[in-house]
PDB file of N, CA and C in Angstrom:
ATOM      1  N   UNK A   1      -1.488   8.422  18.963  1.00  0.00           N
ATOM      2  CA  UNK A   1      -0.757   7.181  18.883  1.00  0.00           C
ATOM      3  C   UNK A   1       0.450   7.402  17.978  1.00  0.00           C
ATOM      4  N   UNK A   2       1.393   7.375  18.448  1.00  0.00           N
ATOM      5  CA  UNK A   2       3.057   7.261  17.547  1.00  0.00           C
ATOM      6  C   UNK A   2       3.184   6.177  16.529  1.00  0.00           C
ATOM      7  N   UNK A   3       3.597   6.090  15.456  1.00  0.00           N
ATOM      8  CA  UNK A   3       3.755   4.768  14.802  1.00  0.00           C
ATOM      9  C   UNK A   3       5.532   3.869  15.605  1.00  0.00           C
ATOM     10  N   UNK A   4       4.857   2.591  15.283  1.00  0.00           N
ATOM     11  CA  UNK A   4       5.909   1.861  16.022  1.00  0.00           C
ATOM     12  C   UNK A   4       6.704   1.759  14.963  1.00  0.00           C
ATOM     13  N   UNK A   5       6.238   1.880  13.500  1.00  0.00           N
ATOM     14  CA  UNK A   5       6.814   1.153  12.279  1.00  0.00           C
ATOM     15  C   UNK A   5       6.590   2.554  11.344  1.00  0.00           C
ATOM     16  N   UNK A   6       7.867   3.305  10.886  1.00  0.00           N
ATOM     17  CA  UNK A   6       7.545   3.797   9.747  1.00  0.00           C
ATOM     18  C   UNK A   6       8.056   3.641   8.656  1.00  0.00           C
ATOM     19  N   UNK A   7       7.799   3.662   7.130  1.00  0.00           N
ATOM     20  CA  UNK A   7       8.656   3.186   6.448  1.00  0.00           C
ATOM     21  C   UNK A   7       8.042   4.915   5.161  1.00  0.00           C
ATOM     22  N   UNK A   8       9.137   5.320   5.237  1.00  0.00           N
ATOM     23  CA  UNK A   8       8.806   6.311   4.265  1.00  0.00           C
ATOM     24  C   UNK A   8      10.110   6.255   3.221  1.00  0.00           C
ATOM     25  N   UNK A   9       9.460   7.276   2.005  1.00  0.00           N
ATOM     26  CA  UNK A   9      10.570   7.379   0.646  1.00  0.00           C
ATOM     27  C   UNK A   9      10.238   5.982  -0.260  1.00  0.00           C
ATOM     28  N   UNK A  10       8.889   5.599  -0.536  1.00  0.00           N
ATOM     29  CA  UNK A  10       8.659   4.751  -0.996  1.00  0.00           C
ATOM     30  C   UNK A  10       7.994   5.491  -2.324  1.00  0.00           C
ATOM     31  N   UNK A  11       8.721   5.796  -3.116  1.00  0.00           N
ATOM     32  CA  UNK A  11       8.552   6.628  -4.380  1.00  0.00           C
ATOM     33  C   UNK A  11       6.968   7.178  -4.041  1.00  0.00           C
ATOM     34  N   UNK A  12       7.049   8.327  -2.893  1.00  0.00           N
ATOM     35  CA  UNK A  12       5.829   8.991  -2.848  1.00  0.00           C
ATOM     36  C   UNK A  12       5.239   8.746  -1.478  1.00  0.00           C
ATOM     37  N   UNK A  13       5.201   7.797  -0.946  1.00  0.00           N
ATOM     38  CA  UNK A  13       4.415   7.193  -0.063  1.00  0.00           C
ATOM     39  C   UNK A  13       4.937   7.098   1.650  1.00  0.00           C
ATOM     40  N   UNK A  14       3.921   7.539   2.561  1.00  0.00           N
ATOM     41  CA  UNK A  14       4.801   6.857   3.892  1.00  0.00           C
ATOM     42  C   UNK A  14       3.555   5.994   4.877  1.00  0.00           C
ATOM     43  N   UNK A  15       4.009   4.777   5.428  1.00  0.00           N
ATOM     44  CA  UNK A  15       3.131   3.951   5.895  1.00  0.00           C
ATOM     45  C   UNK A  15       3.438   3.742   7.581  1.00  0.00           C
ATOM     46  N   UNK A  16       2.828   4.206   8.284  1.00  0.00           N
ATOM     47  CA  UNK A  16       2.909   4.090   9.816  1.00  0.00           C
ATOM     48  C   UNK A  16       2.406   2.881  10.231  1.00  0.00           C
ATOM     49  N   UNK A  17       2.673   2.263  11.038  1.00  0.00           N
ATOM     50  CA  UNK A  17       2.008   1.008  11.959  1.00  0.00           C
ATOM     51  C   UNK A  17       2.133   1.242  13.251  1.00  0.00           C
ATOM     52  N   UNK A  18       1.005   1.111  13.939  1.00  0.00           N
ATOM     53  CA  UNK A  18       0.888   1.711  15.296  1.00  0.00           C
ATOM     54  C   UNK A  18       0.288   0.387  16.127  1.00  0.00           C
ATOM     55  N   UNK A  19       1.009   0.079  17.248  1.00  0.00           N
ATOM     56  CA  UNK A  19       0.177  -1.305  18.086  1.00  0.00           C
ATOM     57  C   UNK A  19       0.077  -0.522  19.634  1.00  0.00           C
ATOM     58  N   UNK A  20      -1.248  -0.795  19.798  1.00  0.00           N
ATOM     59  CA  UNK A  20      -1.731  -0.837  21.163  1.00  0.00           C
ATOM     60  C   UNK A  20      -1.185  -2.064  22.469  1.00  0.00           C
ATOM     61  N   UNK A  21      -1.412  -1.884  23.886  1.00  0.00           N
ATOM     62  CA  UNK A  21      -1.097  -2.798  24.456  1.00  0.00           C
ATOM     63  C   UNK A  21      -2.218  -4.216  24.273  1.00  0.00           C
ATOM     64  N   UNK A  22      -3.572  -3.737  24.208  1.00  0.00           N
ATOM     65  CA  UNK A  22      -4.649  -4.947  23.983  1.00  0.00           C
ATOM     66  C   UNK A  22      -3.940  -6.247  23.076  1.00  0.00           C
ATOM     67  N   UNK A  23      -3.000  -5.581  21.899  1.00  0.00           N
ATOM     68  CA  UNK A  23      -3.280  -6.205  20.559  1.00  0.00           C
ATOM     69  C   UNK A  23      -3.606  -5.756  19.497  1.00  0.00           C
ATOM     70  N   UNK A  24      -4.607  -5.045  19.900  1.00  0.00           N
ATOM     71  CA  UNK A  24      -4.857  -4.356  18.188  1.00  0.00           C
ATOM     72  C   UNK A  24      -3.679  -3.166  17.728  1.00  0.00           C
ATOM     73  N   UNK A  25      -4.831  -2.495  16.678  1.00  0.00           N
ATOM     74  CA  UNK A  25      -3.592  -1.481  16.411  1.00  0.00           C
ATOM     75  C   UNK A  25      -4.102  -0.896  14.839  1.00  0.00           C
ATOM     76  N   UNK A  26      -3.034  -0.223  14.311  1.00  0.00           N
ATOM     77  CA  UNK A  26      -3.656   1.000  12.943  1.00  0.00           C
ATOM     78  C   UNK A  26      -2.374   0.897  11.789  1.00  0.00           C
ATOM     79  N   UNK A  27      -2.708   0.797  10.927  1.00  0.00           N
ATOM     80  CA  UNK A  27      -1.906   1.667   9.678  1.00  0.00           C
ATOM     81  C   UNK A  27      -2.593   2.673   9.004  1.00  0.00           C
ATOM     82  N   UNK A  28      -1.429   3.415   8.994  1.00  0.00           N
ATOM     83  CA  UNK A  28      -2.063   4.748   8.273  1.00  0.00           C
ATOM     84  C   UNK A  28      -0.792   5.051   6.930  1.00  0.00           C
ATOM     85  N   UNK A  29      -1.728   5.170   5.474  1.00  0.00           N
ATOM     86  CA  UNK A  29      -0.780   4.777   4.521  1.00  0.00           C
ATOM     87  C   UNK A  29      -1.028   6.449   4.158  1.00  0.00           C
ATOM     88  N   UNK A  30      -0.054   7.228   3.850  1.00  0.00           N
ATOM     89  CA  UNK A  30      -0.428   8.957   3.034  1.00  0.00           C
ATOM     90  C   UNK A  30       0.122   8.689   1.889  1.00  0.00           C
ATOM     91  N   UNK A  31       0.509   9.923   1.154  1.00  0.00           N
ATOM     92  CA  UNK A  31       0.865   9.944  -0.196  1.00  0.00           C
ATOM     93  C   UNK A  31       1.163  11.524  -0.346  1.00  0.00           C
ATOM     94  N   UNK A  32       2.137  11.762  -1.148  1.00  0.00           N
ATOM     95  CA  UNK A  32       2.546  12.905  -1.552  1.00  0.00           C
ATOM     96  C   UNK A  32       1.944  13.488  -3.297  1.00  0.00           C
ATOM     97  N   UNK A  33       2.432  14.236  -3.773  1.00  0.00           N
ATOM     98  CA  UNK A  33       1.988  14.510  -5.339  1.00  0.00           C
ATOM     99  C   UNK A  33       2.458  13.307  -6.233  1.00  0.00           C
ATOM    100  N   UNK A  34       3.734  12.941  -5.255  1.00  0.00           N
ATOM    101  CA  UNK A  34       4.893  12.127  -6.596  1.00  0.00           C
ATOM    102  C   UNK A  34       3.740  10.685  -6.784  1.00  0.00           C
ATOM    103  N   UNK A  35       3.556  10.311  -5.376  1.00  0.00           N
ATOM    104  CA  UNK A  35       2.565   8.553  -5.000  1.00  0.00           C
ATOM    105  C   UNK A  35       1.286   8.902  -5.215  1.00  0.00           C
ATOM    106  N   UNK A  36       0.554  10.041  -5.647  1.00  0.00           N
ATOM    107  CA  UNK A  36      -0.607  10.108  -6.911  1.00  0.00           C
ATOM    108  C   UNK A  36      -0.662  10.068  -8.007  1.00  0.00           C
ATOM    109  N   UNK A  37       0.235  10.669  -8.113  1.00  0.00           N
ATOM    110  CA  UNK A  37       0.251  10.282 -10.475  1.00  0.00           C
ATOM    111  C   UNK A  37       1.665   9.206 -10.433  1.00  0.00           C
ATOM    112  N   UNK A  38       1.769   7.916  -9.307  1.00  0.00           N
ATOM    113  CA  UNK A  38       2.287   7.353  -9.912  1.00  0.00           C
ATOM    114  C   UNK A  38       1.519   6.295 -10.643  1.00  0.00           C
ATOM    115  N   UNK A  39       2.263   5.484 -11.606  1.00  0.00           N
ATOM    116  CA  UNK A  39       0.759   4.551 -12.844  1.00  0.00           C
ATOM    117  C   UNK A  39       0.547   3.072 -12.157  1.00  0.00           C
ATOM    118  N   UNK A  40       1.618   2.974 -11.208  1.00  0.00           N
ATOM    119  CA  UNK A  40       1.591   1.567 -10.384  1.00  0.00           C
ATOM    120  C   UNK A  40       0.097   1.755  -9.320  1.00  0.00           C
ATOM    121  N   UNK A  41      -0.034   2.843  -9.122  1.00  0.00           N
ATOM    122  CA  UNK A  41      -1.330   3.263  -8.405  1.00  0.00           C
ATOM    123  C   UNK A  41      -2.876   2.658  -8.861  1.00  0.00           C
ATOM    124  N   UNK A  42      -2.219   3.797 -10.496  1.00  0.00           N
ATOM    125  CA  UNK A  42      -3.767   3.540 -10.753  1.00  0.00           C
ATOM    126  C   UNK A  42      -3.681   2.062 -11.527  1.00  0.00           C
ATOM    127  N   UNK A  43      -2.643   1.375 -11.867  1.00  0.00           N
ATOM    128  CA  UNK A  43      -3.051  -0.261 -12.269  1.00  0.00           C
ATOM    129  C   UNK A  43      -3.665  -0.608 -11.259  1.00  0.00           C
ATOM    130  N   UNK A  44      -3.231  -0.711  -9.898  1.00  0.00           N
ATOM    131  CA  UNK A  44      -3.742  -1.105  -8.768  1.00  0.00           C
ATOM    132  C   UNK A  44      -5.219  -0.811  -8.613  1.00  0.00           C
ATOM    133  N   UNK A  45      -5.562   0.234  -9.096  1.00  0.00           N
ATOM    134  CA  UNK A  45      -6.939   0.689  -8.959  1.00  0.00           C
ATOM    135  C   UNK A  45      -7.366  -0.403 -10.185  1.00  0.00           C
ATOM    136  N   UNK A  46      -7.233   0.082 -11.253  1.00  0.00           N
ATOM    137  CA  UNK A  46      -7.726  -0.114 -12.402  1.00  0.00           C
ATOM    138  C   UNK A  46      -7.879  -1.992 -12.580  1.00  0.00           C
ATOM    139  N   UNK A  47      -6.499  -2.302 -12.188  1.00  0.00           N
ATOM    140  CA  UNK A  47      -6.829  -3.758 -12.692  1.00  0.00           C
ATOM    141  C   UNK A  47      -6.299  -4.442 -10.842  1.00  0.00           C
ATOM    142  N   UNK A  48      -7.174  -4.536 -10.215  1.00  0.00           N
ATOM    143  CA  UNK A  48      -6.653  -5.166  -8.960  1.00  0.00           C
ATOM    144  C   UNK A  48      -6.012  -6.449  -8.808  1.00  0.00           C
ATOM    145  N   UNK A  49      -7.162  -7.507  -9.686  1.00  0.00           N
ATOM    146  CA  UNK A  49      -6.707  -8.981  -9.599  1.00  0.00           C
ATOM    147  C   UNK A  49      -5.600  -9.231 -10.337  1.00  0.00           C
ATOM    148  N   UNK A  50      -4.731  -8.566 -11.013  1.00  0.00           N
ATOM    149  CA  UNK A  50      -4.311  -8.316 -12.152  1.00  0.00           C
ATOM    150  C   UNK A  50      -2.670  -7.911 -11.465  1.00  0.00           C
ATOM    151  N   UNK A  51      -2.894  -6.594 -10.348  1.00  0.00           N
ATOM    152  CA  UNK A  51      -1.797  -5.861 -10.282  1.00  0.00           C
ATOM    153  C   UNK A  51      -1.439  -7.136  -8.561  1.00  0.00           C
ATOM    154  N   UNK A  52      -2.581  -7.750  -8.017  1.00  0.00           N
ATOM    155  CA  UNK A  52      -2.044  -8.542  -6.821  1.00  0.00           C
ATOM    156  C   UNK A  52      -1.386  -9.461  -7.297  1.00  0.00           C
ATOM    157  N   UNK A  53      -1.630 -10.303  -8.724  1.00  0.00           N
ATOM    158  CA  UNK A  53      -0.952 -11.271  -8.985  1.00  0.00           C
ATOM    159  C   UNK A  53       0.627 -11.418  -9.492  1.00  0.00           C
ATOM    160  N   UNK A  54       0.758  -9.904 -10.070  1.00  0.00           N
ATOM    161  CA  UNK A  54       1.916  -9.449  -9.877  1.00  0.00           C
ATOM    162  C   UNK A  54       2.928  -9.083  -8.744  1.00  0.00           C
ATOM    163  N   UNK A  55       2.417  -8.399  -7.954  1.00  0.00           N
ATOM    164  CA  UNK A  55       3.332  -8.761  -6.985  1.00  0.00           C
ATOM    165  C   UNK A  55       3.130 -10.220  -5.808  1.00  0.00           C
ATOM    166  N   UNK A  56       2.242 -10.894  -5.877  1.00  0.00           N
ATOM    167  CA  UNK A  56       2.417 -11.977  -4.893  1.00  0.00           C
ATOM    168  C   UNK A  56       3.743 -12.638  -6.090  1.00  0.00           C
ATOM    169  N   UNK A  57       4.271 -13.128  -7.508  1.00  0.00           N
ATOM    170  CA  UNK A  57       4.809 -13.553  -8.026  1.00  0.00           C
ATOM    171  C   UNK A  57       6.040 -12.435  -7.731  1.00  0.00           C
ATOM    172  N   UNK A  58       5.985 -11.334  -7.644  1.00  0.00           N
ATOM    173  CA  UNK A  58       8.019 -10.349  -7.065  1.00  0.00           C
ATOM    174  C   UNK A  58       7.726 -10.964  -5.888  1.00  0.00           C
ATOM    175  N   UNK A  59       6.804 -11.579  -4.593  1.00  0.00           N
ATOM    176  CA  UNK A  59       7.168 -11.382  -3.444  1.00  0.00           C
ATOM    177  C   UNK A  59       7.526 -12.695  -3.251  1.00  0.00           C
ATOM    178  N   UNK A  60       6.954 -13.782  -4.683  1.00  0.00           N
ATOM    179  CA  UNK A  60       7.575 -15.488  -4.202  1.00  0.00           C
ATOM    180  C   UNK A  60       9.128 -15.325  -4.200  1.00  0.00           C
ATOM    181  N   UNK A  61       9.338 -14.283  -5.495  1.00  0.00           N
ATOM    182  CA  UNK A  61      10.616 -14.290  -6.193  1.00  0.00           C
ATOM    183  C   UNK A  61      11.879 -13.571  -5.097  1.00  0.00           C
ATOM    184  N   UNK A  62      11.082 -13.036  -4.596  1.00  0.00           N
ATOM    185  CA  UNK A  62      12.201 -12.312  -3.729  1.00  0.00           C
ATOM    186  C   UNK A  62      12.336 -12.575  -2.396  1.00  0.00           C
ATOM    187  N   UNK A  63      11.001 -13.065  -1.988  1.00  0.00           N
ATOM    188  CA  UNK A  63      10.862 -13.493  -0.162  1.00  0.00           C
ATOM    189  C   UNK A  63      10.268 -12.185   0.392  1.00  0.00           C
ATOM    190  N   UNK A  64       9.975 -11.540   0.009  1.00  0.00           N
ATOM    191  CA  UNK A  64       9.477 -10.239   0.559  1.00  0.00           C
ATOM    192  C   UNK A  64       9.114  -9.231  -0.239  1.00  0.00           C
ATOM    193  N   UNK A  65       7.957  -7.589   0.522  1.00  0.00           N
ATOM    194  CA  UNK A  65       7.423  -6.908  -0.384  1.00  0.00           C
ATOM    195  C   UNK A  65       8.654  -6.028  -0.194  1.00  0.00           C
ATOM    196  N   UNK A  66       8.596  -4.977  -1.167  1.00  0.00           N
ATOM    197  CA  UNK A  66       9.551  -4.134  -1.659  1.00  0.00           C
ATOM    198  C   UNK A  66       8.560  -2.926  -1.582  1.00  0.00           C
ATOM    199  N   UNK A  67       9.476  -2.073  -1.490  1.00  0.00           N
ATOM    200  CA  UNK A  67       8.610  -0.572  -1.684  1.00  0.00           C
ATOM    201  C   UNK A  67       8.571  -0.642  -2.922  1.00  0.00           C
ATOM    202  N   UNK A  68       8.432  -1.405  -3.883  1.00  0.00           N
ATOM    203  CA  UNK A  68       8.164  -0.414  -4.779  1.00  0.00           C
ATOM    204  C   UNK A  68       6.658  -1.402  -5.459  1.00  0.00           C
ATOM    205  N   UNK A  69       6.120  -2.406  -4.024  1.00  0.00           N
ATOM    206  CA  UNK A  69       5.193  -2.787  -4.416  1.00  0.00           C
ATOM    207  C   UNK A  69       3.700  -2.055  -3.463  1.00  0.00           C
ATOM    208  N   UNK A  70       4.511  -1.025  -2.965  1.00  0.00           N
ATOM    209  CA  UNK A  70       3.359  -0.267  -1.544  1.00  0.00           C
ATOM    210  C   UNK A  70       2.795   0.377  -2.798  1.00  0.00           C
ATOM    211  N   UNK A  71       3.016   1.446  -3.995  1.00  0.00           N
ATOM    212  CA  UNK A  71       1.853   2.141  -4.602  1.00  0.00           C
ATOM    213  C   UNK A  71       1.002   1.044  -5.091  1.00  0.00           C
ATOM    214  N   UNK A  72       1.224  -0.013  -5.558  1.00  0.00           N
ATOM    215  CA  UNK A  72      -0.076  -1.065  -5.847  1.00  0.00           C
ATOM    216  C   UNK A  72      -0.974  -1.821  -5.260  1.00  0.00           C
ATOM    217  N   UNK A  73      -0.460  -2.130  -4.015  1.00  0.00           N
ATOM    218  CA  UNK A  73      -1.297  -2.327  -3.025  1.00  0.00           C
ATOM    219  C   UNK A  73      -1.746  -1.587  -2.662  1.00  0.00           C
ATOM    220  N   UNK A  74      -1.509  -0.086  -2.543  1.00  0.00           N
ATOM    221  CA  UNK A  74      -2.803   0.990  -2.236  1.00  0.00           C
ATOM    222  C   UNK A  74      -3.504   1.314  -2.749  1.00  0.00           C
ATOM    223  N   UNK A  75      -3.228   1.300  -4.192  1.00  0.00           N
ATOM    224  CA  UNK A  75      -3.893   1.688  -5.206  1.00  0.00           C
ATOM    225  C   UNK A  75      -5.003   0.575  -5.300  1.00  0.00           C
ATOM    226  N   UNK A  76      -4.747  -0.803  -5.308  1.00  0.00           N
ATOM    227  CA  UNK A  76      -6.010  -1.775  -4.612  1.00  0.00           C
ATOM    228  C   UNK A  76      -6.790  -1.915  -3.429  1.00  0.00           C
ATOM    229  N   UNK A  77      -6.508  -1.105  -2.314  1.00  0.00           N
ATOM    230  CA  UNK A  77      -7.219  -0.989  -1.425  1.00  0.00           C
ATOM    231  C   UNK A  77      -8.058   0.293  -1.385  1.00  0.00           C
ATOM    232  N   UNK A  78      -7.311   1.614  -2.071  1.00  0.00           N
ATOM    233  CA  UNK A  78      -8.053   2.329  -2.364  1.00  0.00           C
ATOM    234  C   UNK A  78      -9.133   2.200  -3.314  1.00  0.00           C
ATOM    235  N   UNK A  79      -9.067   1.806  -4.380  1.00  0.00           N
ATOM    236  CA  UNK A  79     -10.050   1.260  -5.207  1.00  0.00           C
ATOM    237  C   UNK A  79     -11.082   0.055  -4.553  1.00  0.00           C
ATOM    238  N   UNK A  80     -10.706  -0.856  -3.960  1.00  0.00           N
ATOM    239  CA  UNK A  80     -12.010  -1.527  -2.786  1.00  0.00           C
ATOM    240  C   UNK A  80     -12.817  -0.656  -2.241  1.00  0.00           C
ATOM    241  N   UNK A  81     -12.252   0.361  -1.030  1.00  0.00           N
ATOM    242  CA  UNK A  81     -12.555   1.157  -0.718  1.00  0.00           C
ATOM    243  C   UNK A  81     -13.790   2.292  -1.259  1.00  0.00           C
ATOM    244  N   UNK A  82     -13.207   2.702  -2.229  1.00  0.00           N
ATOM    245  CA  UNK A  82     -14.052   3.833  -2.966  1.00  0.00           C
ATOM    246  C   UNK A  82     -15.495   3.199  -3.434  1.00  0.00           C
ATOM    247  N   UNK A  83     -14.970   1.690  -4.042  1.00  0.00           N
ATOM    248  CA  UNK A  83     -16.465   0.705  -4.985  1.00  0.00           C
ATOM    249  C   UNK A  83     -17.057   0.275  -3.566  1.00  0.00           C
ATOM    250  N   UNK A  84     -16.910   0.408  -2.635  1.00  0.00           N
ATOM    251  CA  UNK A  84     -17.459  -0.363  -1.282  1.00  0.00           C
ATOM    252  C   UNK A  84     -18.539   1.150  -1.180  1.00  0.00           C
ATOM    253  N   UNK A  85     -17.707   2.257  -0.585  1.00  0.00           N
ATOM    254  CA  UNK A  85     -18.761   3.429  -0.608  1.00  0.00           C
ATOM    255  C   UNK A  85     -19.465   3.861  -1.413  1.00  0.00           C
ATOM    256  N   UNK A  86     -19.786   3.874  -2.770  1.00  0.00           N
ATOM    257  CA  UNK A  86     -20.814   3.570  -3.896  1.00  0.00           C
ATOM    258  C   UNK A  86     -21.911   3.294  -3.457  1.00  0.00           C
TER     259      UNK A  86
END
């Protein structure tokens, strides 16, 4: 499957979005060395409720997410993720 949507150079990070004809469909988020030791990551991990409330308040402020709010949102889904498989 090709991504329909890519958005890369997001200090580290590149995020594909892929849609099927049904409807459904995939994102696939990677990461380089730079979008692992960045610290927006591991807040995201570390303090989730903490690092979402921060950016839903840049995304009232601005009307939209910014790359430079993709390492914290992964860093919160990765951290769901990991405490889910536990």
């Amino acid at each position: 499957m090709i991504p329909d949507i890519v958005d890369s150079g997001a200090l580290g990070w590149t995020l594909g979005i892929s849609t099927r004809s049904n409807g459904s469909g995939e994102a696939k988020l990677t990461w380089d060395g730079q979008g692992k030791l960045n610290p927006d990551f591991h807040v995201g991990m570390g303090s989730p409720a903490a690092a979402l409330e921060t950016v839903l308040n840049r995304v009232v402020r601005n009307g939209g997410v910014s790359p430079l709010d993709v390492p914290v949102l992964v860093g919160v889904l990765v951290g769901h993720f990991q405490a889910r498989a536990r």
